[in-house]
Protein backbone atom coordinates (compact mmCIF):
# COMPACT_ATOMS: atom_id res chain seq x y z
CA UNK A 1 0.00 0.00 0.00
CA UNK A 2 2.61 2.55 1.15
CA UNK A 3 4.90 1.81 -2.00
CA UNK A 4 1.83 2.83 -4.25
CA UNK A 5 1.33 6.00 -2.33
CA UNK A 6 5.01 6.64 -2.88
CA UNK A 7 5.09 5.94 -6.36
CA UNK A 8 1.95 8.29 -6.66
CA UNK A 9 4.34 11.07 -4.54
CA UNK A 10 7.30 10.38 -6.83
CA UNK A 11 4.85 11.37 -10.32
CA UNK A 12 3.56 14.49 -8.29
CA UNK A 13 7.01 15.66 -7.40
CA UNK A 14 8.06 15.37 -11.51
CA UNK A 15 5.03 17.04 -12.93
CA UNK A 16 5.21 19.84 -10.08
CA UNK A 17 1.52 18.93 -8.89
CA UNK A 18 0.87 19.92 -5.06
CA UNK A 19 -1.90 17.75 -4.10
CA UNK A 20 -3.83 14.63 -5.36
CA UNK A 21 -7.21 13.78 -4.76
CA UNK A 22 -8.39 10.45 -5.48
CA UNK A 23 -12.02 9.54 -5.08
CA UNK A 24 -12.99 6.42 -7.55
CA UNK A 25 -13.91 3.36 -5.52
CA UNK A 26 -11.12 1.22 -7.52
CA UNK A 27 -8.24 3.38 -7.06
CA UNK A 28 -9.19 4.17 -3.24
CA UNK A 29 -8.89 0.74 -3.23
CA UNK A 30 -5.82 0.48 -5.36
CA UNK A 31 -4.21 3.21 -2.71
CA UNK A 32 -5.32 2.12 0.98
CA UNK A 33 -6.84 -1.49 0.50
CA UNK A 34 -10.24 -0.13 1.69
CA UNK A 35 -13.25 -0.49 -0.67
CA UNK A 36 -16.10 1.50 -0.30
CA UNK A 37 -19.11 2.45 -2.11
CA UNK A 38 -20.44 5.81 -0.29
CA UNK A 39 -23.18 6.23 -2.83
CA UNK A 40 -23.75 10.06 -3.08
CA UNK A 41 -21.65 10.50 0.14
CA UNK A 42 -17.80 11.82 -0.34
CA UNK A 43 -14.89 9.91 0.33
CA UNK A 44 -11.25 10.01 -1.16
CA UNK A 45 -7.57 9.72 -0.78
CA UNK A 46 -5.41 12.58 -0.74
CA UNK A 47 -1.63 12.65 -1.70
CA UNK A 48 0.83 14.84 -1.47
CA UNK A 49 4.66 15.59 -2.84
CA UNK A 50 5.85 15.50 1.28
CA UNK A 51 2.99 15.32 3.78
CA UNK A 52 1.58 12.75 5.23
CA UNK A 53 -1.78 11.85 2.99
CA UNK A 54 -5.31 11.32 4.41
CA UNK A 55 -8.50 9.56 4.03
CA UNK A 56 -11.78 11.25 4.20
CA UNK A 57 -15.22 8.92 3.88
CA UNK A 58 -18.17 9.29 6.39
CA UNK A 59 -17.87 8.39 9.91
CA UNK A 60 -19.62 5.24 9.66
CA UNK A 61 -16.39 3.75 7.57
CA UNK A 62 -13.54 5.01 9.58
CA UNK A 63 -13.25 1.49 11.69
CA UNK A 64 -13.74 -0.45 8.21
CA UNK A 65 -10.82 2.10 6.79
CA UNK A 66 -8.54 1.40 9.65
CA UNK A 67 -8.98 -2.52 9.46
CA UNK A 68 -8.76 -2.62 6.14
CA UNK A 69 -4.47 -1.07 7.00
CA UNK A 70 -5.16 2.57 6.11
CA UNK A 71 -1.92 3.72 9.06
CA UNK A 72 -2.32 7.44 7.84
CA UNK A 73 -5.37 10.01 9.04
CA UNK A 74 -8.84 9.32 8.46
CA UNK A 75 -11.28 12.21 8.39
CA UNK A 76 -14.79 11.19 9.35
CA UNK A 77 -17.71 12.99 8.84
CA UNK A 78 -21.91 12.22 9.79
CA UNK A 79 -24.39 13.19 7.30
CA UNK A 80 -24.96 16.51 8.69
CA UNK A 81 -21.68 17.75 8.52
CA UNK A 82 -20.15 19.23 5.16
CA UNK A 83 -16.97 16.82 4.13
CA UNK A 84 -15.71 19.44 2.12
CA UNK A 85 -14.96 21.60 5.08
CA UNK A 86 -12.25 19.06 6.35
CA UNK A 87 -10.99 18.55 2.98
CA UNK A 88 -10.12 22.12 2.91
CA UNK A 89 -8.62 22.02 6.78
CA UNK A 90 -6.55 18.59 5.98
CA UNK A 91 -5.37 20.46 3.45
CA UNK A 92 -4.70 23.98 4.77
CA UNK A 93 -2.92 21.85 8.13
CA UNK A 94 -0.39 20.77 5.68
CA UNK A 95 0.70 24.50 4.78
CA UNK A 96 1.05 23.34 0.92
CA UNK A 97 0.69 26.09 -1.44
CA UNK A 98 -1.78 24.67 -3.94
CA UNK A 99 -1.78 25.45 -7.58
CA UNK A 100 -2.53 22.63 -9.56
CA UNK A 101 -4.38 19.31 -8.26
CA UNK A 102 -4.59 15.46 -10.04
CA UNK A 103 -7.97 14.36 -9.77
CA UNK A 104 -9.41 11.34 -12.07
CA UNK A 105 -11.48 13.67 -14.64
CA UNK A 106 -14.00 10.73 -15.40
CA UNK A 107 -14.89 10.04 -12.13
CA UNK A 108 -14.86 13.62 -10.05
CA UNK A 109 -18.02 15.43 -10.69
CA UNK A 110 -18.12 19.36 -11.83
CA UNK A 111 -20.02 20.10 -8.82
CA UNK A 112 -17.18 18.35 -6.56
CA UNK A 113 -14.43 20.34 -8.76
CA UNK A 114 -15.88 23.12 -8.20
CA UNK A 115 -15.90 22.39 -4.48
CA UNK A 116 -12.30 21.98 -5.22
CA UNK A 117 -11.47 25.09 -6.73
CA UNK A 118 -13.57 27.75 -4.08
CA UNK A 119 -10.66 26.41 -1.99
CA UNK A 120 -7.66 27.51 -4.47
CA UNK A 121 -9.41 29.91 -7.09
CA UNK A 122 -6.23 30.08 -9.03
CA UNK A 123 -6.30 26.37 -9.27
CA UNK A 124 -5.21 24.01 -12.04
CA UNK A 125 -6.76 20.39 -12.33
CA UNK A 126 -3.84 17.65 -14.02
CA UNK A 127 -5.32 14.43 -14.87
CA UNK A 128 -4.74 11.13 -12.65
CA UNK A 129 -5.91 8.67 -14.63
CA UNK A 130 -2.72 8.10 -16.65
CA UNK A 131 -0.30 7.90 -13.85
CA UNK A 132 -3.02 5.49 -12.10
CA UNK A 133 -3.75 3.13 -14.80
CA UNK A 134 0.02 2.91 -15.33
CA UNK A 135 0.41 1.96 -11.94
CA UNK A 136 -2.31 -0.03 -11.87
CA UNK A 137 -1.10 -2.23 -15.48
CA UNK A 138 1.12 -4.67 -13.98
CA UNK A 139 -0.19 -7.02 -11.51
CA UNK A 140 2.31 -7.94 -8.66
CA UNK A 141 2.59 -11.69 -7.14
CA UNK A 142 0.12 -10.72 -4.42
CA UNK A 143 -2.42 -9.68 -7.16
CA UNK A 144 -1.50 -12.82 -9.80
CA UNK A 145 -2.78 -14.86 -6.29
CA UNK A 146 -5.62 -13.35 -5.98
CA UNK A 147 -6.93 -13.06 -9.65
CA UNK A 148 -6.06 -16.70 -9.78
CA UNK A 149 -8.67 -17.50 -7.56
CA UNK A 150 -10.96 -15.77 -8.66
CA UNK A 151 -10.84 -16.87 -12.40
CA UNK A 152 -11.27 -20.76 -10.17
CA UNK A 153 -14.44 -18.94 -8.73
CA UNK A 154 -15.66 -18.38 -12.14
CA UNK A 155 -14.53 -21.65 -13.71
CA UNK A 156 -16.81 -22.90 -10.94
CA UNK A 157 -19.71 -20.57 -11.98
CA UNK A 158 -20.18 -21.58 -15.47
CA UNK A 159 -19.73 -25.38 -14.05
CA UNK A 160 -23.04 -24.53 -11.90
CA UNK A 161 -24.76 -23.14 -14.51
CA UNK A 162 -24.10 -25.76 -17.38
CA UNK A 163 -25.28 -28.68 -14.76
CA UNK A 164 -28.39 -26.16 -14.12
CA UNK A 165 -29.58 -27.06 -18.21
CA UNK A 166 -32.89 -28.83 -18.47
CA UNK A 167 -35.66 -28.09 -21.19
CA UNK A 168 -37.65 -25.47 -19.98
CA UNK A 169 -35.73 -23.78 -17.51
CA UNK A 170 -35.32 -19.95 -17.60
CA UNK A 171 -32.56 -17.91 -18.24
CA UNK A 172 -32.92 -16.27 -14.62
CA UNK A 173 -33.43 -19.48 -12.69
CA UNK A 174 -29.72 -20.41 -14.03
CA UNK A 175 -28.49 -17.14 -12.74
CA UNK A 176 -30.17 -17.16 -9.26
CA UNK A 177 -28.45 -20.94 -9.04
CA UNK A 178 -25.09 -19.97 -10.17
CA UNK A 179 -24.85 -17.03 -7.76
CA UNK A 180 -26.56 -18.98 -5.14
CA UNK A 181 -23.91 -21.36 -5.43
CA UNK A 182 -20.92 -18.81 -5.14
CA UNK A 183 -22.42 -16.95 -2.41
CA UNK A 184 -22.48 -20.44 -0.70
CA UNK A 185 -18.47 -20.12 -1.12
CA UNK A 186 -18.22 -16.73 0.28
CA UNK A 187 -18.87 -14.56 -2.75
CA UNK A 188 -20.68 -11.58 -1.83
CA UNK A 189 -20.49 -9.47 -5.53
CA UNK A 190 -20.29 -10.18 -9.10
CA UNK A 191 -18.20 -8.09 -11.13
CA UNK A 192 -20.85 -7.45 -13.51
CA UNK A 193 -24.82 -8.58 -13.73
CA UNK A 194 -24.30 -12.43 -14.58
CA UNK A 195 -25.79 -13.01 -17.72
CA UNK A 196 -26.89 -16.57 -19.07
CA UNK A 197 -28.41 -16.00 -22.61
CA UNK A 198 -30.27 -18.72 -25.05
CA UNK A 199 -31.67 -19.39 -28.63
CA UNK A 200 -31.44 -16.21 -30.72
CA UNK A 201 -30.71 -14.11 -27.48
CA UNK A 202 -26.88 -15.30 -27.53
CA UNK A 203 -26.81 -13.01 -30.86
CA UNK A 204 -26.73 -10.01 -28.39
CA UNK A 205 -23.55 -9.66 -26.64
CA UNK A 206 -24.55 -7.44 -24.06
CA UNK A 207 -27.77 -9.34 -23.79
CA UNK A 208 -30.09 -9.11 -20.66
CA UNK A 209 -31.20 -12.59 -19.00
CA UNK A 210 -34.71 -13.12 -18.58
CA UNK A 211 -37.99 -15.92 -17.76
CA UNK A 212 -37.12 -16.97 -21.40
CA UNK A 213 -36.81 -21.15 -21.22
CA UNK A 214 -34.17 -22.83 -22.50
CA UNK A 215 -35.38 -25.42 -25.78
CA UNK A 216 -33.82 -28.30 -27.60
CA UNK A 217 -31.48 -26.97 -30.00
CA UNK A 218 -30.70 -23.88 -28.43
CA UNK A 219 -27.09 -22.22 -27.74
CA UNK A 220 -26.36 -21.13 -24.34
CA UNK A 221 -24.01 -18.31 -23.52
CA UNK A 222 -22.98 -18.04 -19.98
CA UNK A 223 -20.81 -14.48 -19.30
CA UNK A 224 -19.63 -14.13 -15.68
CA UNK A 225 -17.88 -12.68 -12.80
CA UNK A 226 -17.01 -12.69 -9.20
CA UNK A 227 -15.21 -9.59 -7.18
CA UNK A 228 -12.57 -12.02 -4.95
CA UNK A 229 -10.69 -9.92 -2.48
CA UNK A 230 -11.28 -6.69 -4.76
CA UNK A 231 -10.13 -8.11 -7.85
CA UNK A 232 -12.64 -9.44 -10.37
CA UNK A 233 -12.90 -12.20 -13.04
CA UNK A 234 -14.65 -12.84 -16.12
CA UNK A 235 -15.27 -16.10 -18.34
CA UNK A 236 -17.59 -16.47 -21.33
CA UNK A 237 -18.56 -19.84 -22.34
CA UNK A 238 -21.21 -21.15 -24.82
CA UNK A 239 -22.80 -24.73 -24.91
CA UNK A 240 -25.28 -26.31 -26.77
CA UNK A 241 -28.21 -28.11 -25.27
CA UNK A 242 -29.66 -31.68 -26.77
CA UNK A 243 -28.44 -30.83 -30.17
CA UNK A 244 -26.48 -28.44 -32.56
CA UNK A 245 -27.16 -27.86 -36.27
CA UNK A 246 -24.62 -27.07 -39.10
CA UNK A 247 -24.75 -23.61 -38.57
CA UNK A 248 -24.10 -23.57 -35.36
CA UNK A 249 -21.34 -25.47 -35.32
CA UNK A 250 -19.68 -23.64 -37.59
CA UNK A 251 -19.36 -20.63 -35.56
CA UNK A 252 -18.93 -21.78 -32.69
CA UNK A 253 -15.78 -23.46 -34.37
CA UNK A 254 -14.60 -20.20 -36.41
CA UNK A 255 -14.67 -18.59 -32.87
CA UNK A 256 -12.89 -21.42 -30.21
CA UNK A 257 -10.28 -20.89 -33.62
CA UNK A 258 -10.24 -17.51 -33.02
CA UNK A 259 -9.72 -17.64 -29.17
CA UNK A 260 -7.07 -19.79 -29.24
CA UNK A 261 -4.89 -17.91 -31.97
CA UNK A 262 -5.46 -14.48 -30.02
CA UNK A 263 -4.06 -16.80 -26.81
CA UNK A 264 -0.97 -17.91 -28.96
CA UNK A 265 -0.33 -14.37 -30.29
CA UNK A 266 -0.04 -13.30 -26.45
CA UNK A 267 3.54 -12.95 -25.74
CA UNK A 268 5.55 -9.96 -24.31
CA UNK A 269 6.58 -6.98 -26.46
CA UNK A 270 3.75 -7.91 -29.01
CA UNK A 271 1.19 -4.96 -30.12
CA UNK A 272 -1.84 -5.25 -28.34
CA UNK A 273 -3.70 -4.44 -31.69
CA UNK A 274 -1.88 -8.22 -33.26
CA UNK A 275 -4.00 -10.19 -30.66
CA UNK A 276 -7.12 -8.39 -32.11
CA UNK A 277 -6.10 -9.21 -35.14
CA UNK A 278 -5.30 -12.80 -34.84
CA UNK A 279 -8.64 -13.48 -33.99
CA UNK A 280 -10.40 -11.42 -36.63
CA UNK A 281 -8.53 -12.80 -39.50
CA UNK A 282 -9.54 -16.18 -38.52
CA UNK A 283 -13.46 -14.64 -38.13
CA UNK A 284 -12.84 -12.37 -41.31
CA UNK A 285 -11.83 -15.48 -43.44
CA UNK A 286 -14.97 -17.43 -42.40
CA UNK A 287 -17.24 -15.26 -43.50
CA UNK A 288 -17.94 -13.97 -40.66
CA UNK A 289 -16.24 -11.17 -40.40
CA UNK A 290 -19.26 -8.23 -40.46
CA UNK A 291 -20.87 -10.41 -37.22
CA UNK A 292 -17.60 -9.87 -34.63
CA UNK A 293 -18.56 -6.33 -33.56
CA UNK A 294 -16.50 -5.77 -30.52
CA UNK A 295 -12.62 -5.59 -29.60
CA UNK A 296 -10.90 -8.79 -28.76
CA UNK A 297 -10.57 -7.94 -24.96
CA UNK A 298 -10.38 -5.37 -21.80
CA UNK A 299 -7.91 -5.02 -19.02
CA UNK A 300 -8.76 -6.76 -15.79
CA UNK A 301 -8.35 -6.40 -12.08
CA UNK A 302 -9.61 -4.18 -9.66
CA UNK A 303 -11.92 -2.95 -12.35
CA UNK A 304 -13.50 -5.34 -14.69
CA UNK A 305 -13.27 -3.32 -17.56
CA UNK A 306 -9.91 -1.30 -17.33
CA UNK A 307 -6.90 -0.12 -18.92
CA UNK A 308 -5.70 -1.20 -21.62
CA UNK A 309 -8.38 -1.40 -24.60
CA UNK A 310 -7.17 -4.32 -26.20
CA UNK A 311 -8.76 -3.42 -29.85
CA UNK A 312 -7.27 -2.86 -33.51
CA UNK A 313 -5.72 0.32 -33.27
CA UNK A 314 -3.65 -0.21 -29.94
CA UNK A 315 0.13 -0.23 -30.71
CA UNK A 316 1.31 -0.69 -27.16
CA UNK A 317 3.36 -3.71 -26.12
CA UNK A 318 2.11 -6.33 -23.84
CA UNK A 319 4.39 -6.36 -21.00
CA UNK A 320 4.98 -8.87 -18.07
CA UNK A 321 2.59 -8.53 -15.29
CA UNK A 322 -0.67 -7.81 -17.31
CA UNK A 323 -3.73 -9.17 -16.98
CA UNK A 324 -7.12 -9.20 -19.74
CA UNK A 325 -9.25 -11.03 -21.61
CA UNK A 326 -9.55 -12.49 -24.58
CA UNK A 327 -13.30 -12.72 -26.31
CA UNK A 328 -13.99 -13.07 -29.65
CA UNK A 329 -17.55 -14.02 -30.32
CA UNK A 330 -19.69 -14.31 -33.65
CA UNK A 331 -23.62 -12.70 -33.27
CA UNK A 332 -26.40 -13.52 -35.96
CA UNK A 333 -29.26 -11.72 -35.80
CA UNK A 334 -32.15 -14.61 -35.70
CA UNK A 335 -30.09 -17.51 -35.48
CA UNK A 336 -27.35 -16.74 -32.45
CA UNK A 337 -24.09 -16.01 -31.54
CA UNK A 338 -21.08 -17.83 -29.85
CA UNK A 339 -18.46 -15.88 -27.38
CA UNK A 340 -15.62 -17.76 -25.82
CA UNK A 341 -13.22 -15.76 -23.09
CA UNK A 342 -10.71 -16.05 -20.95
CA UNK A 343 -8.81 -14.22 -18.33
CA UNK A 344 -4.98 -13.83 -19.29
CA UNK A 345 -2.10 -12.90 -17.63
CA UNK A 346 1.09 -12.06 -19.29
CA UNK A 347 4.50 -14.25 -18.77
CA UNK A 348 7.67 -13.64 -19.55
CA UNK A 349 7.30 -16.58 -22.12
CA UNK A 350 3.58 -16.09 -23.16
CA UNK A 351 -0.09 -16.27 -21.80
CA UNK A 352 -0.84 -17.82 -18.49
CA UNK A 353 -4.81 -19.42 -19.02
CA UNK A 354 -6.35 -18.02 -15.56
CA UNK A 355 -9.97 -19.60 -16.27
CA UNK A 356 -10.05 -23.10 -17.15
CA UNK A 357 -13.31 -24.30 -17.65
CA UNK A 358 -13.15 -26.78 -21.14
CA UNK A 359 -13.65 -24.35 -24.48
CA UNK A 360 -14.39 -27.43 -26.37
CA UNK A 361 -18.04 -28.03 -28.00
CA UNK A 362 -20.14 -29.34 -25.09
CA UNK A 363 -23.82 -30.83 -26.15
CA UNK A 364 -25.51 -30.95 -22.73
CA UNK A 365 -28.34 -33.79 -22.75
């Protein structure tokens, strides 16, 4: 914890910012270990070049804050105080001279800046997120641990909610059994809304599970997450149940192809944008190309969608330490779609498979 502070101090000292004040619930977390959701309430981390930083979230939290290792102060506040007026006293106790502050500009409101600025009028506000998702990219040993388990957590999810198939089940009663199931292992949050998808449905990608039954014939596309120790996970698989016709089997095909190209294209000091294209020159020279509407992958962690993008047009190298997804998928309007992913963390000899549930064709009976 106290090394990321530092290497937060270090970037403020070299671009001459005097303060930093972090408030998204993933990079709170990334900074003091605590995660909190204060819902319209403040809370944040602030940094400085040389004095001690602080913690401010409502009163309520301050034992969670402590437990969770935060050694430095922790500002409390009850809902009918103003948090804001011992923001500006943390600060002003310091004696720093404030002319420009890092904030994360997607995540602090205009109304919060502007809380921000009636302190320093003069004030200039240097983006965060850069330094942060930098910091952020490469996963440590302690973080490789925990991601490991849960990408297990997920392989287990998908295990629950193929054994769930039977004709005429819905779409939601797989989902309440799969997160039954994990909550039964101490999983208290998804990293996303679990989806389980069938017949023409698996054709959306970002499709929403509902009482729609499962028939003979259909595809089933499982996409899901669990938050393990603040760092999430995220497998796609897609089955088949009772039967699969030539169509189907194609794509499905074309896309496990796909997948496991953009894998074996994952190696340090290879452009991110080659793993998107492994896969969509496979896709592209099936036919299919027009139906693969999405970028090959996301950064994963404490966020399940974070840096880097992995699409086309990214010319960064993969390095050692990082950690994403791969999944391509093929959607046909009327007739379905397929989407197989993993979670992948970079070697220095290649890809290291975190979720291992079978990508093979299963027919479930």
């Amino acid at each position: 914890m106290e090394k990321r502070i530092n290497e937060l101090t270090k970037w403020l000292k070299q671009e001459n910012i005097e303060f930093a004040f972090i408030t998204s619930t993933a990079n709170i977390f990334y900074l003091s270990k605590f995660y909190t959701h204060p819902h319209e309430r403040v809370a944040g981390v602030g940094v400085f070049q040389t004095e001690e930083p602080f913690m401010v979230c409502p009163k309520m939290e301050m034992a969670s804050a402590k437990n969770a290792g935060w050694r430095f102060e922790i500002i409390g506040y009850d809902d009918t105080e103003n948090p804001w007026t011992f923001i500006q006293k943390a600060i002003e106790n310091r004696n720093v001279s404030v002319s420009a502050i890092a904030i994360e500009k997607d995540h602090l409101s205009f109304e919060r800046g502007e809380k921000l600025q009636g302190f320093f009028p003069n004030v200039v506000f240097k983006a965060a997120e850069e330094k942060l998702n930098e910091l952020r990219l490469i996963k440590d040993k302690s973080e490789l641990a925990i991601l490991r388990e849960a990408a297990k957590l997920a392989d287990f999810g998908v295990e629950v909610g193929v054994n769930a198939i039977k004709e005429n089940v819905s779409e939601l009663e797989i989902v309440a059994k799969i997160e039954y199931e994990l909550k039964k292992k101490g999983i208290r949050d998804m990293s996303f809304s679990t989806m389980v998808l069938t017949g023409a449905k698996t054709a959306a990608p970002h499709g929403v599970p509902s009482l729609d039954k499962i028939q003979k014939g259909d595809l089933v596309l499982f996409d899901l997450g669990v938050i393990f120790d603040g760092y999430c996970s995220d497998i796609t698989r897609t089955v088949a149940y009772h039967s699969i016709n030539e169509k189907q089997q194609g794509i499905y095909d074309t896309v496990l192809k796909a997948q496991l190209a953009a894998v074996e294209a994952s190696k340090p000091r290879t452009e991110i944008g080659k793993i998107d294209k492994a896969a969509r020159d496979i896709i592209r020279a099936a036919g299919y190309g027009e139906f693969f509407t999405h970028r090959i992958g996301h950064g994963l962690g404490i966020d399940v969608h974070e840096f880097p993008s992995l699409n086309a047009t990214n010319t960064k190298p993969l390095r050692t330490g990082m950690c994403y997804t791969i999944e391509p998928g093929i959607y046909i309007p009327e007739i379905g779609g397929v989407r197989i992913e993993d979670d992948i963390y970079i070697t220095d000899s290649g890809a290291e498979v975190l979720t291992k549930y079978p990508k093979e064709l299963q027919i479930v009976k």
